[in-house]
Protein backbone atom coordinates (compact mmCIF):
# COMPACT_ATOMS: atom_id res chain seq x y z
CA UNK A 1 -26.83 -5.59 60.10
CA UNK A 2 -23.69 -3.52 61.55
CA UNK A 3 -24.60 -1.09 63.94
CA UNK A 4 -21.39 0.85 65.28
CA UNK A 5 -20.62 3.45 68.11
CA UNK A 6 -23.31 5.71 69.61
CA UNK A 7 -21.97 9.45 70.54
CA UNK A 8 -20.82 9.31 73.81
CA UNK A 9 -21.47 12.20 76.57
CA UNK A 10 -21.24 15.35 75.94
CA UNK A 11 -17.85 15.89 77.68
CA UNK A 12 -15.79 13.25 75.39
CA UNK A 13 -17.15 16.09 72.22
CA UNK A 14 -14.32 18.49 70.57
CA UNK A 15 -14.63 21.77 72.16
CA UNK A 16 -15.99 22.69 69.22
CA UNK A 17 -19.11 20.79 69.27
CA UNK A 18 -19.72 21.15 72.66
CA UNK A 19 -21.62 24.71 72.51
CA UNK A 20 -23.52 23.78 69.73
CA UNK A 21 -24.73 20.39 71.34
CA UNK A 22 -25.67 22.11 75.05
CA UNK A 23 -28.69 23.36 73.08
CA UNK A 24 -30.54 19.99 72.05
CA UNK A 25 -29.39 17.67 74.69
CA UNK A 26 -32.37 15.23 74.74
CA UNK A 27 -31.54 14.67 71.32
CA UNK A 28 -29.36 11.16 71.42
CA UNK A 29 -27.31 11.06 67.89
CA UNK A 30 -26.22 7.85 66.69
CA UNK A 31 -23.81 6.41 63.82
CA UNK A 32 -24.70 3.11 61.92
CA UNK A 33 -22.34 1.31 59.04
CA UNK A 34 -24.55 -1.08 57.02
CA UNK A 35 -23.18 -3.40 54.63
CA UNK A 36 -26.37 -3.47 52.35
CA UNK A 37 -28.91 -1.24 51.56
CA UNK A 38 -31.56 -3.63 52.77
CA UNK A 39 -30.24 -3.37 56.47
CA UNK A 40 -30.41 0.72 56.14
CA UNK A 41 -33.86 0.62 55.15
CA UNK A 42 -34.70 -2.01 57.99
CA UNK A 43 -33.28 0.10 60.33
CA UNK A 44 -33.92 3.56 59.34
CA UNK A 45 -37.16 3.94 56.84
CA UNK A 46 -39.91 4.99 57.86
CA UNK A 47 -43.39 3.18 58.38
CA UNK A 48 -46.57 3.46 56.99
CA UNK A 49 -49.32 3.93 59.15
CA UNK A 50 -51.75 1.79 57.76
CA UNK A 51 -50.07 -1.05 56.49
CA UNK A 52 -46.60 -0.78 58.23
CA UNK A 53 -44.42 -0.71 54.93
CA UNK A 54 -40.84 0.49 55.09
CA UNK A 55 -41.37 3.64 52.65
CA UNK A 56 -38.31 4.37 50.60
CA UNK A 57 -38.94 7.37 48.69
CA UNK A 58 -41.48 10.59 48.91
CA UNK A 59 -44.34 8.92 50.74
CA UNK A 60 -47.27 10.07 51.35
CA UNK A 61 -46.75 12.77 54.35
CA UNK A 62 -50.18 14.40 55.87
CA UNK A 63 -49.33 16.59 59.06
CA UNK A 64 -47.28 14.55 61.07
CA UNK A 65 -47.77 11.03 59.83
CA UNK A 66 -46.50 9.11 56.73
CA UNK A 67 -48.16 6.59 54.72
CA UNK A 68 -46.35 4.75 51.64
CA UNK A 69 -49.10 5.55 49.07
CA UNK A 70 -52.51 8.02 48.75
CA UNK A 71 -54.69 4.75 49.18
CA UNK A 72 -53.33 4.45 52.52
CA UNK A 73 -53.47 7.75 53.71
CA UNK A 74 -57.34 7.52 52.36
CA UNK A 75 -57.68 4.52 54.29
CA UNK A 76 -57.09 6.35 57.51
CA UNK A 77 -59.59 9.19 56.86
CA UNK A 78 -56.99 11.76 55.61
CA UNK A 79 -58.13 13.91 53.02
CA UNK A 80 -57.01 15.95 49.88
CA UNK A 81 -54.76 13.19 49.21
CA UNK A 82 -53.55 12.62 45.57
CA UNK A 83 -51.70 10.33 44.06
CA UNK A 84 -49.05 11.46 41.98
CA UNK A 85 -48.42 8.42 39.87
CA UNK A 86 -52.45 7.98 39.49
CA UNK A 87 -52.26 10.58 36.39
């Protein structure tokens, strides 16, 4: 996996940007180039909560945590869950 450049500080921005980015400066923003899809989804996808999956696709999202599947999020007490693919 090829990670490349992270933004740098806020000064080396084009004036342009620099207004806009004042307002979220906690926020760090960073660039990757991945030379498979495999490394993306190592590095970016989500987890699961229960069983630590990457999740590519829709998920299973209840409040602020994401499972891969509805038997998951059932697993961890959540509730009203349904499984689209169940029928």
């Amino acid at each position: 996996m090829a990670a490349i450049g992270k933004s740098g500080p806020i000064e080396d921005l084009p004036p342009k940007f620099k207004k806009m980015k004042r307002s979220n400066t906690r926020k760090q923003i960073e660039e990757f180039a991945f030379d498979s899809l495999e490394c993306a989804i190592t590095k970016l996808a989500p987890e699961c909560r229960h069983c630590g999956q990457k999740i590519v696709g829709h998920g299973v999202q209840v409040d602020r945590h994401i499972y891969c599947c509805a038997h998951c999020a059932r697993q961890e007490n959540e509730t009203g869950i349904k499984d689209r693919a169940a029928g």
